[in-house]
Protein backbone atom coordinates (compact mmCIF):
# COMPACT_ATOMS: atom_id res chain seq x y z
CA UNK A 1 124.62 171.41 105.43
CA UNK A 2 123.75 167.53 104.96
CA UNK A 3 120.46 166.22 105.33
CA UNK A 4 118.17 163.83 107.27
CA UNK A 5 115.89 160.80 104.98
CA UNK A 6 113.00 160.81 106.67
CA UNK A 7 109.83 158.93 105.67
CA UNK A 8 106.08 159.82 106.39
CA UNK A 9 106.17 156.49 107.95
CA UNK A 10 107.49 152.98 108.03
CA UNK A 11 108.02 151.36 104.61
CA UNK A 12 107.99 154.73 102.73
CA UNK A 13 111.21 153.64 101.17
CA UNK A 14 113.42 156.12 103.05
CA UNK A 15 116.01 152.70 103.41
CA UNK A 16 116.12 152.74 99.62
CA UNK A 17 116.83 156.30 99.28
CA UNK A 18 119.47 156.33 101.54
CA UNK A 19 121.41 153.43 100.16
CA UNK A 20 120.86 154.51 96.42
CA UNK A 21 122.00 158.60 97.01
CA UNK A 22 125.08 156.48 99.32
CA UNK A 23 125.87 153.80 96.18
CA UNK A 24 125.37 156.83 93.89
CA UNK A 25 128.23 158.94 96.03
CA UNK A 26 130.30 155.66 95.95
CA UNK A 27 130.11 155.61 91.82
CA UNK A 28 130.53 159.38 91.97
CA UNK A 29 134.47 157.92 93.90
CA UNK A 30 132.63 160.97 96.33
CA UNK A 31 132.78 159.85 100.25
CA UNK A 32 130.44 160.10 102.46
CA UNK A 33 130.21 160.08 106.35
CA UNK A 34 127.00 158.29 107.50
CA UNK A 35 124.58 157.86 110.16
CA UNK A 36 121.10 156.03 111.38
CA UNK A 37 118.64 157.66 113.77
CA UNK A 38 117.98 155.07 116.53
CA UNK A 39 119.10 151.75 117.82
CA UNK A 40 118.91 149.86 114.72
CA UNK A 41 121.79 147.48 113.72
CA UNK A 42 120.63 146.10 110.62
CA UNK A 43 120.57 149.15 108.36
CA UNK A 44 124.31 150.31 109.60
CA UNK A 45 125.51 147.27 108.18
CA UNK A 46 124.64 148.43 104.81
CA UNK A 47 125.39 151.69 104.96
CA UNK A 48 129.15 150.41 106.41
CA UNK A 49 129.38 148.37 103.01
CA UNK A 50 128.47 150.69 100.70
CA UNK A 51 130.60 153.99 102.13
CA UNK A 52 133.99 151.55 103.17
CA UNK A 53 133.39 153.22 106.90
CA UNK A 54 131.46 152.60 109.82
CA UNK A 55 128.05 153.91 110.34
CA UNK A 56 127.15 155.30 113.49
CA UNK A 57 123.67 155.54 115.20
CA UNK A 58 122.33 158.83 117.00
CA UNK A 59 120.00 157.28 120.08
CA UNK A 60 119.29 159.94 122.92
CA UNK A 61 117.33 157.51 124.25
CA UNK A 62 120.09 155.31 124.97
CA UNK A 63 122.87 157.39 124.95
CA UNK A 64 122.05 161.43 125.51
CA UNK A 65 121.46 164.29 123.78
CA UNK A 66 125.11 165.07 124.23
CA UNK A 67 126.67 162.32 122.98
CA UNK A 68 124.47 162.73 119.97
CA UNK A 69 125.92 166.05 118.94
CA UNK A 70 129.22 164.37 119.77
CA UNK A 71 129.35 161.64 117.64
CA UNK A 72 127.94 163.82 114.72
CA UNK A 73 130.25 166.73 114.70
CA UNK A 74 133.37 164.07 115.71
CA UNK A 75 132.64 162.13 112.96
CA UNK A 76 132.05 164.56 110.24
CA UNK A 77 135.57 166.50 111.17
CA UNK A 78 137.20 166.29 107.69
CA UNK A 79 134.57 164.92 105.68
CA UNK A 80 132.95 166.52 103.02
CA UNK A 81 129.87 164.81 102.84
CA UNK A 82 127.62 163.48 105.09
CA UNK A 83 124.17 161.66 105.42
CA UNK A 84 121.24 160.56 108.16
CA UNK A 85 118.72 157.97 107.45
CA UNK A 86 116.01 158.67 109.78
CA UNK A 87 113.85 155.98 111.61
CA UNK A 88 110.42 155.09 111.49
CA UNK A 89 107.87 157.97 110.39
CA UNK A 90 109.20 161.52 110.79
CA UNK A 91 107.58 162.58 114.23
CA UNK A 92 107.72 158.65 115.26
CA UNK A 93 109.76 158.69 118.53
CA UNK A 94 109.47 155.32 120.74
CA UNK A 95 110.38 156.82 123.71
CA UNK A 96 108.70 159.69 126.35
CA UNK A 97 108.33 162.61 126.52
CA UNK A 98 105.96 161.94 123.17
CA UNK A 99 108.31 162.35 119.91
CA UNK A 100 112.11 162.34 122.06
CA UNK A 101 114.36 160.64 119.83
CA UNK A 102 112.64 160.87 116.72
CA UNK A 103 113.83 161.53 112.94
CA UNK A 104 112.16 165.22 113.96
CA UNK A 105 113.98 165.76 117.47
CA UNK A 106 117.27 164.50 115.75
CA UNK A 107 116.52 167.28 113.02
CA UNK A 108 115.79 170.12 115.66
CA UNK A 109 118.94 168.81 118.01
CA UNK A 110 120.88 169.10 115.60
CA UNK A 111 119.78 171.95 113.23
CA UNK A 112 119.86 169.95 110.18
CA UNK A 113 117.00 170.11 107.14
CA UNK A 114 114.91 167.12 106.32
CA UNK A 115 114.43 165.36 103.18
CA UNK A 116 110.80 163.74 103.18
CA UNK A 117 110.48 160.26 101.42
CA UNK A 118 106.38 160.11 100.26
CA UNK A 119 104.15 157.16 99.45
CA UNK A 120 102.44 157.95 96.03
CA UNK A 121 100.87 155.10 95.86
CA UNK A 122 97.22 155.59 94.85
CA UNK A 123 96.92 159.14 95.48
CA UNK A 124 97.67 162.19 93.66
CA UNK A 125 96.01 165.59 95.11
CA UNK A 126 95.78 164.12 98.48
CA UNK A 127 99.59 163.86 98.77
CA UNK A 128 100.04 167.63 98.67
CA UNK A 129 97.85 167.85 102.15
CA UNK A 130 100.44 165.09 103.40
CA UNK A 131 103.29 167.30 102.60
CA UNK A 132 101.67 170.15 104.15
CA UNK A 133 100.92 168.65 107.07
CA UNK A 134 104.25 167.16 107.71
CA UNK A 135 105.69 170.99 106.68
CA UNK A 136 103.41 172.65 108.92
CA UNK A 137 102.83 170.25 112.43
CA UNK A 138 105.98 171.42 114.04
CA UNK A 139 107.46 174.60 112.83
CA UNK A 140 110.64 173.72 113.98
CA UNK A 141 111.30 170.86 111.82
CA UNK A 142 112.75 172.43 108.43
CA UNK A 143 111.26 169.70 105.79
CA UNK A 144 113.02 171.53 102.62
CA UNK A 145 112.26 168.54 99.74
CA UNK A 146 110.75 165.64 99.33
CA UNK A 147 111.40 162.52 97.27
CA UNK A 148 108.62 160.81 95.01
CA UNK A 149 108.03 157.05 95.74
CA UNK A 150 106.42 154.10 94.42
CA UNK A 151 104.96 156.75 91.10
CA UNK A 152 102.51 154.72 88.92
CA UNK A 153 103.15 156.58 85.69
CA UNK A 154 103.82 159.43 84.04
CA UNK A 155 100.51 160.69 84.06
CA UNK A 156 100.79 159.92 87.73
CA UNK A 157 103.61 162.41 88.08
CA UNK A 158 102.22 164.70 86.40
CA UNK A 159 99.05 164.96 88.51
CA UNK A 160 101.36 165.12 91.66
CA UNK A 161 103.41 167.96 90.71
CA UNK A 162 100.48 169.45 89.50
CA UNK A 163 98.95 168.89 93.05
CA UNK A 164 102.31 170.07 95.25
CA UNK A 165 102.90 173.11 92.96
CA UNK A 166 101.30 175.40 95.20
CA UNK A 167 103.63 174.35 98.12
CA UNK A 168 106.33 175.67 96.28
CA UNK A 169 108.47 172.90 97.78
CA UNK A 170 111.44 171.35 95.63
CA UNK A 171 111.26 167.80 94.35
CA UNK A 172 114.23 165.99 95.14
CA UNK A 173 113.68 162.53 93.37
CA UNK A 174 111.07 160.70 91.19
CA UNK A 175 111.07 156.82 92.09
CA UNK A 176 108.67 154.66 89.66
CA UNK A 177 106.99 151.86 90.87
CA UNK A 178 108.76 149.43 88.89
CA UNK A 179 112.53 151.06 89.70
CA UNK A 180 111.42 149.52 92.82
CA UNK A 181 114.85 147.54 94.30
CA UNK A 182 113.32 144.82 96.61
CA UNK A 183 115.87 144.11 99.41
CA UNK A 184 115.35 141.30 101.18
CA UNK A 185 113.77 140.57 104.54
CA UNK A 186 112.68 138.26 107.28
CA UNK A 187 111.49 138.25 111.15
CA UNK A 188 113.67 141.13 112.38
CA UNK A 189 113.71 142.86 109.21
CA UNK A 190 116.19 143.14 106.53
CA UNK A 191 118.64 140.21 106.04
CA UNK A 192 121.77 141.53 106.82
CA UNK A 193 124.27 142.53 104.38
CA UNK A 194 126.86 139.68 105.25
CA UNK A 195 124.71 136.75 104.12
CA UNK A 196 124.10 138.71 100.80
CA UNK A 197 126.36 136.74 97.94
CA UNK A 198 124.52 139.06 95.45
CA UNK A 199 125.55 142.55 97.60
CA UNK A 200 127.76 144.03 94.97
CA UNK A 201 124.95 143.39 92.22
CA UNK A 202 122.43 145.38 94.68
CA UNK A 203 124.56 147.44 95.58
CA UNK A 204 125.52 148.51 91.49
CA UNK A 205 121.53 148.22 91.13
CA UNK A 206 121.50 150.97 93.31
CA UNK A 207 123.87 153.24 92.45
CA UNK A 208 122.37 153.15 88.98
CA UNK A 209 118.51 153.78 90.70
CA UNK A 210 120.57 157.19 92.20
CA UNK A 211 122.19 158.66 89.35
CA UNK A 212 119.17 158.35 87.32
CA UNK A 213 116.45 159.64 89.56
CA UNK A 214 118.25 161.70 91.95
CA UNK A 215 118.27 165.98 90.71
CA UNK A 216 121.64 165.77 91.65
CA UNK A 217 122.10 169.51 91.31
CA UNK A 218 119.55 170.11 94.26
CA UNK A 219 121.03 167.45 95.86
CA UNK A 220 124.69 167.50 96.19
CA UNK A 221 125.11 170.77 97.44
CA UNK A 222 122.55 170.01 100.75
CA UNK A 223 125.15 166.92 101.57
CA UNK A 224 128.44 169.05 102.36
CA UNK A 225 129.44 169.33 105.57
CA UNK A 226 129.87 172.62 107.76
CA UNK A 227 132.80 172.18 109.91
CA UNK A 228 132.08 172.82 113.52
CA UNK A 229 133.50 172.59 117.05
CA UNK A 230 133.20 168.73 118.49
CA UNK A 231 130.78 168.60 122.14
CA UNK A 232 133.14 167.87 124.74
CA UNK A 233 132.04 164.86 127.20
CA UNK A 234 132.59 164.99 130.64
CA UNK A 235 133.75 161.40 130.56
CA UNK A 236 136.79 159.47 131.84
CA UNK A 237 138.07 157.41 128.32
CA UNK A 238 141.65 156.68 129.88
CA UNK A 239 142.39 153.74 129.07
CA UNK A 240 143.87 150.66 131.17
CA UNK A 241 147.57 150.72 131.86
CA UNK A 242 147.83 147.40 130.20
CA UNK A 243 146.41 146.49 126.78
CA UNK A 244 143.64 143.49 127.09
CA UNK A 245 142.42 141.36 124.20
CA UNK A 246 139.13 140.45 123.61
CA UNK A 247 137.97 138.07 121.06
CA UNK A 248 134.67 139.12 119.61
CA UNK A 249 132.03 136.89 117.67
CA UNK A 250 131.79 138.30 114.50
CA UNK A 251 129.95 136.31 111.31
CA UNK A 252 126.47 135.67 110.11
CA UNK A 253 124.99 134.70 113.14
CA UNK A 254 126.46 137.29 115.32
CA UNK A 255 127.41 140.75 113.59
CA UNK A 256 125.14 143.10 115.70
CA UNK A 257 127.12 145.42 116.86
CA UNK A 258 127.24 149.25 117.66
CA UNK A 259 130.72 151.05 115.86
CA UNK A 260 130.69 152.95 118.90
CA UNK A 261 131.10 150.43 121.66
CA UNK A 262 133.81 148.35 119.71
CA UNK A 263 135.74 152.31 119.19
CA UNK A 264 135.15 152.65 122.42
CA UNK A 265 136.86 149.26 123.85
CA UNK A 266 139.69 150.24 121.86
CA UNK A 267 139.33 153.68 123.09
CA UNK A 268 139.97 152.18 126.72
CA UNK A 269 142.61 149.22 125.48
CA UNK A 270 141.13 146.66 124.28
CA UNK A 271 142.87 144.46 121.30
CA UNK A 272 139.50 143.31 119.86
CA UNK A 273 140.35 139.68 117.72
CA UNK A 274 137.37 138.65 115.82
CA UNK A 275 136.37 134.95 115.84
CA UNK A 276 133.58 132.95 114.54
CA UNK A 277 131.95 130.61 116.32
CA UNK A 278 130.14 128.92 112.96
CA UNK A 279 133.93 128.84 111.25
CA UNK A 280 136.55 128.45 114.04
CA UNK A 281 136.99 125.60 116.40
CA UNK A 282 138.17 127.34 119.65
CA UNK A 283 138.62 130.92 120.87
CA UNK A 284 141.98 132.65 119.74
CA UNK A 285 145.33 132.38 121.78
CA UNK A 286 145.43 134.45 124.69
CA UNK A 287 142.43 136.35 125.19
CA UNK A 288 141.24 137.80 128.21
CA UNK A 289 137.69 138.50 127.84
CA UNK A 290 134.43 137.19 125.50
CA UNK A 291 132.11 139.41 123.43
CA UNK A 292 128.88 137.69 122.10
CA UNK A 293 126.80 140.04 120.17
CA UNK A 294 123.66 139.64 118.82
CA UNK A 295 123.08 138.74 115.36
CA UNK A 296 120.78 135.29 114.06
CA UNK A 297 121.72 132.37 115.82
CA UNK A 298 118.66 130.60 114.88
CA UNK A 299 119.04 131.22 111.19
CA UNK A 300 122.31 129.04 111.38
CA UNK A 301 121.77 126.83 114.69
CA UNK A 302 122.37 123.62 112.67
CA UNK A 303 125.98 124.78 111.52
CA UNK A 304 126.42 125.99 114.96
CA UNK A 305 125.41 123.48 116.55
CA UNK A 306 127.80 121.03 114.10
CA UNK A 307 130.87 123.01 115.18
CA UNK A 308 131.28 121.28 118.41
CA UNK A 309 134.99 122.08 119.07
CA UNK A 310 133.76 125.75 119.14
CA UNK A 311 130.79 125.20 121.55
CA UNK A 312 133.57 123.50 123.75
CA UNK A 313 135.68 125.95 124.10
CA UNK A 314 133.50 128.71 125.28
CA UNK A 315 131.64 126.51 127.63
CA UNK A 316 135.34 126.01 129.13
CA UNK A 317 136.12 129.32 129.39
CA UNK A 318 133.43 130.29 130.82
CA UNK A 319 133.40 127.50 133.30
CA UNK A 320 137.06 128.78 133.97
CA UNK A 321 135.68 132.55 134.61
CA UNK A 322 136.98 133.62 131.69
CA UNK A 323 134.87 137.81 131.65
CA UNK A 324 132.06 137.07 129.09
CA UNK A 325 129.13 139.69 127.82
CA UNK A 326 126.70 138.86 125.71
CA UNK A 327 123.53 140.30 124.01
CA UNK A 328 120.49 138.84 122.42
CA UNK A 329 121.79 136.03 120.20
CA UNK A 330 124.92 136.00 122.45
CA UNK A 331 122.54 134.76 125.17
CA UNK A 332 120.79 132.49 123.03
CA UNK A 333 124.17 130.63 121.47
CA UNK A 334 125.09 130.34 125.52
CA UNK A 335 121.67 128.45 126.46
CA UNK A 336 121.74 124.48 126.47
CA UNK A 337 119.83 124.75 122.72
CA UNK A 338 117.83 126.62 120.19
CA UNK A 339 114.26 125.33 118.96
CA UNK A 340 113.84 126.99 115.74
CA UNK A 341 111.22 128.12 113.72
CA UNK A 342 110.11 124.72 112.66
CA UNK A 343 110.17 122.98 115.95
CA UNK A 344 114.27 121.44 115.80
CA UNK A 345 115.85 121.25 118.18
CA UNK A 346 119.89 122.45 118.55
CA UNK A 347 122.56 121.77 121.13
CA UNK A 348 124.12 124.93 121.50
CA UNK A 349 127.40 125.40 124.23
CA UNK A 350 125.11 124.90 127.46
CA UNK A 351 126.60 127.55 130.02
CA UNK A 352 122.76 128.22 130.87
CA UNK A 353 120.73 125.74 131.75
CA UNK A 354 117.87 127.38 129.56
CA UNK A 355 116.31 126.68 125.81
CA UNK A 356 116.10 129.43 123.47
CA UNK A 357 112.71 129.02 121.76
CA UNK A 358 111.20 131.19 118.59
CA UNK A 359 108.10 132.28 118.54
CA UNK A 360 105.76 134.20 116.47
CA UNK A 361 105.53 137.28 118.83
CA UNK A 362 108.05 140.06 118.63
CA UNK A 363 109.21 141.66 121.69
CA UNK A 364 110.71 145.25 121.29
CA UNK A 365 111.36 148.12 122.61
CA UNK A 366 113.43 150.68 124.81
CA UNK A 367 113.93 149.78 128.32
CA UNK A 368 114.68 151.10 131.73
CA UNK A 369 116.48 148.92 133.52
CA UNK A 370 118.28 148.34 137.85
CA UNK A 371 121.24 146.17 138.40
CA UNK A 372 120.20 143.16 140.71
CA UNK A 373 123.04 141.49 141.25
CA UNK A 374 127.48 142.58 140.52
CA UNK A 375 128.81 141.48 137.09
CA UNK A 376 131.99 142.40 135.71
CA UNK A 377 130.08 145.59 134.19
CA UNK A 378 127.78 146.40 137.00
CA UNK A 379 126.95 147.04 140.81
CA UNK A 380 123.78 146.70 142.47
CA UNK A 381 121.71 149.72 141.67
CA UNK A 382 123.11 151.00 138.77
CA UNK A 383 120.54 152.63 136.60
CA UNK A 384 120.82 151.91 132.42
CA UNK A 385 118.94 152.35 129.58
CA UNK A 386 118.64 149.34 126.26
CA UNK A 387 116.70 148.31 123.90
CA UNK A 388 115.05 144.76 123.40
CA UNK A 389 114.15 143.26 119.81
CA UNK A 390 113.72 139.44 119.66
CA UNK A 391 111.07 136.25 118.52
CA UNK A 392 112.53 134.03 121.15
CA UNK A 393 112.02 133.41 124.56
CA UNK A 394 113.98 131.42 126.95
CA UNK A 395 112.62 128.43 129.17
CA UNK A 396 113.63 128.96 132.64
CA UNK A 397 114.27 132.27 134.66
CA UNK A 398 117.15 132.73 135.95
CA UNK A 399 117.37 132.29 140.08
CA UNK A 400 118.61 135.86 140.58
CA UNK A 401 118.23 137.67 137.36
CA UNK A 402 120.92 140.79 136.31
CA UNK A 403 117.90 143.39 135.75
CA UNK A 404 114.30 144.41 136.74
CA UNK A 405 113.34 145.94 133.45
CA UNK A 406 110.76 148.35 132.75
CA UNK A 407 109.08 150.10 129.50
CA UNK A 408 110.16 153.96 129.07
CA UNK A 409 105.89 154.17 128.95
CA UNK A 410 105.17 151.49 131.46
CA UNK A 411 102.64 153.15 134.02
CA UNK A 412 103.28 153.07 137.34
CA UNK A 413 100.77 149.96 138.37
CA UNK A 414 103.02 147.38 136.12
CA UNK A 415 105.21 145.05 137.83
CA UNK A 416 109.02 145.53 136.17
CA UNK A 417 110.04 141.96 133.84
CA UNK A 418 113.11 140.05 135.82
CA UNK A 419 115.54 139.51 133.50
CA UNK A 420 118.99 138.56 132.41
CA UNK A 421 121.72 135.72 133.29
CA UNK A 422 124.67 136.56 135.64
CA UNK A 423 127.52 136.10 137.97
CA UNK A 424 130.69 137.65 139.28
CA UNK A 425 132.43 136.55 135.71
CA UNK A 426 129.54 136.68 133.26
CA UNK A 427 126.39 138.75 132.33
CA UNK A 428 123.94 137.63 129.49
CA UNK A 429 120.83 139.36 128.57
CA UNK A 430 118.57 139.85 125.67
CA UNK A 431 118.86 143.66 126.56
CA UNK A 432 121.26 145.31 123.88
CA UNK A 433 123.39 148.83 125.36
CA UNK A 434 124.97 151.31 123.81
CA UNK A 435 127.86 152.70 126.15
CA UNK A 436 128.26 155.69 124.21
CA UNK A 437 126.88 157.69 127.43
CA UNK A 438 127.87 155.68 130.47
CA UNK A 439 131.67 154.36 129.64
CA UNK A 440 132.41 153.45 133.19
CA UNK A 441 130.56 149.96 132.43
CA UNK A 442 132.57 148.53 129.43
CA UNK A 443 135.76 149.92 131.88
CA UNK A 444 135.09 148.30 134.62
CA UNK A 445 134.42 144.91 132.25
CA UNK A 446 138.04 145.01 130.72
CA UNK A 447 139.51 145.64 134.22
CA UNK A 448 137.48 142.41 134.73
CA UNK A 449 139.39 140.67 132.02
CA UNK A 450 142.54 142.18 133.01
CA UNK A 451 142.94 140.70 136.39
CA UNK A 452 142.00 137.40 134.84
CA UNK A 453 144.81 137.31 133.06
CA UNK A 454 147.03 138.26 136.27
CA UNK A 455 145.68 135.14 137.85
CA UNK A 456 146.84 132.79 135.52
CA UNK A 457 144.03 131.40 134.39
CA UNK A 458 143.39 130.13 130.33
């Protein structure tokens, strides 16, 4: 069967739910397959720590329909259980046509029921005309439970059942107020699970919140999976004739990355080594091609900025056309520095002659996007689709930028944004893909890196 979280909006608690029924299964020694409904990176991470396997997002906006029945059905062959945390409010979608790529149009797509999350919080009858409402706006959408959160009281309870009785619709979970398990957050949302010390504490915290408040009964049975046929893609996977090794930036300040695009570099033949540019003091032996993802560079620009030797060696390999992509922090670690919240200022490895500067506004959002210029990923004209989410900006455009970038609802009278560093070894943008959908670009990148290697360069 399995089931969606959804919440009746942001900060329902639907993140809380999902991670206490997942640290539950976990204590239960029951696994679980899961998933997250839109780009997010953040709340992957924990669902990858708490299950021991990698979470995967469903995106039609940046991937397609397709692939999102795909990667469900591939990745639930042989499970037994599975799970969705939804995104935003239920019927939220970011993206045109109004509501594509919401928690409801994942729901639909896929044929799956939805478990609503509901903010008690100082109301009792009126929550019975939310659940209605949310039952009733779009037929299609099979909302079969809900979940109880932030309840006052027992008298509070009381009053709500009392109130949702009529609806004759079965209560999943009861969350008090005070179980209430604060995770904690800052300017992009959660702090990811890798700077965490305490994880294993939160995560038992958890587990315990789950078993107690969870009608496990209900519950259980609506997580089992159905096995099914897996959607065929009419893609070309094949990988290179000769294996090529990447070294990918993975620690604190850069861990955002998609389970789907490092699969899929495998997929094609890549040997992915993971580095860290805050530990390690050059990149690993032999590798043919550079990975920056995003992460928080500014939340450890100091140590960063300390490991010199590091900084060094990428801004040598770069200047030595070494194939480098990078994303977001990627981009920000490659400018000349970082000013960070409080005004310092960080030397960071200086292959753009840009600052990175934070900022109070947030800049987000899916994004249409034409190729300028060739990179090792793309030709003039190609036609993508990312998603943006940052609080810095960088000083100086570049003098022929990779993209002209567009909102999905931009009207027609707005100018496109110029964006995005690049040449015919290296492309660096604050635009973050998902090449679940379009694998010819992450191809023609490790042929990139391939016939580096063939010259004799590094």
């Amino acid at each position: 069967m399995t089931l969606i979280i959804a919440g009746d909006r942001s900060g329902s608690g639907k993140t809380t739910i999902t991670l206490a029924i997942l640290a539950a299964l976990r204590q239960k020694q029951i696994d679980v397959q899961s998933f997250k409904v839109g780009p997010d990176y953040i709340d992957p991470m924990f669902h990858a720590r708490i299950t021991g396997r990698p979470c995967y997002n469903l995106d039609p906006v940046l991937t397609s329909e397709d692939y999102v029945h795909h990667t469900f059905h591939a990745h639930t062959q042989g499970q037994s259980h599975a799970l969705i945390e939804g995104v935003m409010g239920l019927f939220d979608g970011a993206a045109m046509p109004m509501g594509f790529g919401s928690t409801a149009f994942i729901a639909k797509s896929l044929k799956i029921p939805v478990l609503l999350v509901v903010n008690c919080q100082s109301t009792f009858q009126s929550i019975a005309a939310l659940i209605h409402g949310y039952r009733s706006f779009d037929p299609a959408v099979n909302v079969m439970g809900v979940v109880l959160n932030k309840v006052a009281s027992d008298r509070h309870l009381t009053l709500l059942k009392a109130a949702i009785e009529p609806l004759n619709i079965p209560i999943f979970g009861v969350l008090y107020r005070k179980d209430e398990i604060k995770l904690p957050d800052r300017h992009l949302g959660l702090i990811p699970a890798d700077e965490l010390p305490q994880l294993n504490q939160v995560f038992d915290q958890l587990a315990e919140l789950g078993l107690r408040c969870f009608d496990w009964d209900q519950l259980l049975p609506m997580l089992t999976t159905t096995p099914t046929s897996v959607v065929k893609l009419n893609q070309d996977v094949t990988p290179l004739a000769t294996p090529v090794r990447i070294a990918v930036a993975r620690d604190a300040a850069f861990n955002f990355y998609y389970a789907d695009n490092l699969e899929l570099l495998q997929t094609l033949g890549a040997e992915l080594v993971e580095w860290s540019p805050l530990r390690d003091t050059q990149l690993p032996d032999g590798v043919q091609g550079l990975y920056l993802g995003g992460g928080f560079p500014e939340m450890f620009a100091e140590q960063l900025a300390e490991n010199v030797q590091a900084a060094r060696s990428v801004r040598h390999a770069i200047a030595s056309k070494l194939p480098t992509y990078a994303e977001c922090g990627g981009l920000m670690y490659l400018c000349n520095s970082i000013r960070d919240f409080q005004g310092q200022d960080y030397p960071m490895v200086g292959a753009l002659p840009t600052q990175a500067i934070m900022g109070k506004s947030l800049t987000l959002g899916y994004r249409n996007a034409v190729a300028n210029i060739n990179t090792p990923m793309l030709r003039i004209g190609d036609r993508l689709t990312g998603h943006e989410f940052h609080r810095s900006e960088i000083t100086t455009s570049p003098i022929m930028p990779i993209y002209q970038l567009k909102r999905l609802e931009q009207s027609k009278s707005e100018a496109p944004i110029s964006e995005g560093w690049g040449r015919d070894s290296f492309q660096a943008s604050y635009l973050h893909l998902h090449w679940g959908a379009t694998p010819e670009f992450p191809k023609r990148w490790l042929s990139a890196c391939q016939g580096w290697r063939k010259n004799g360069i590094f």
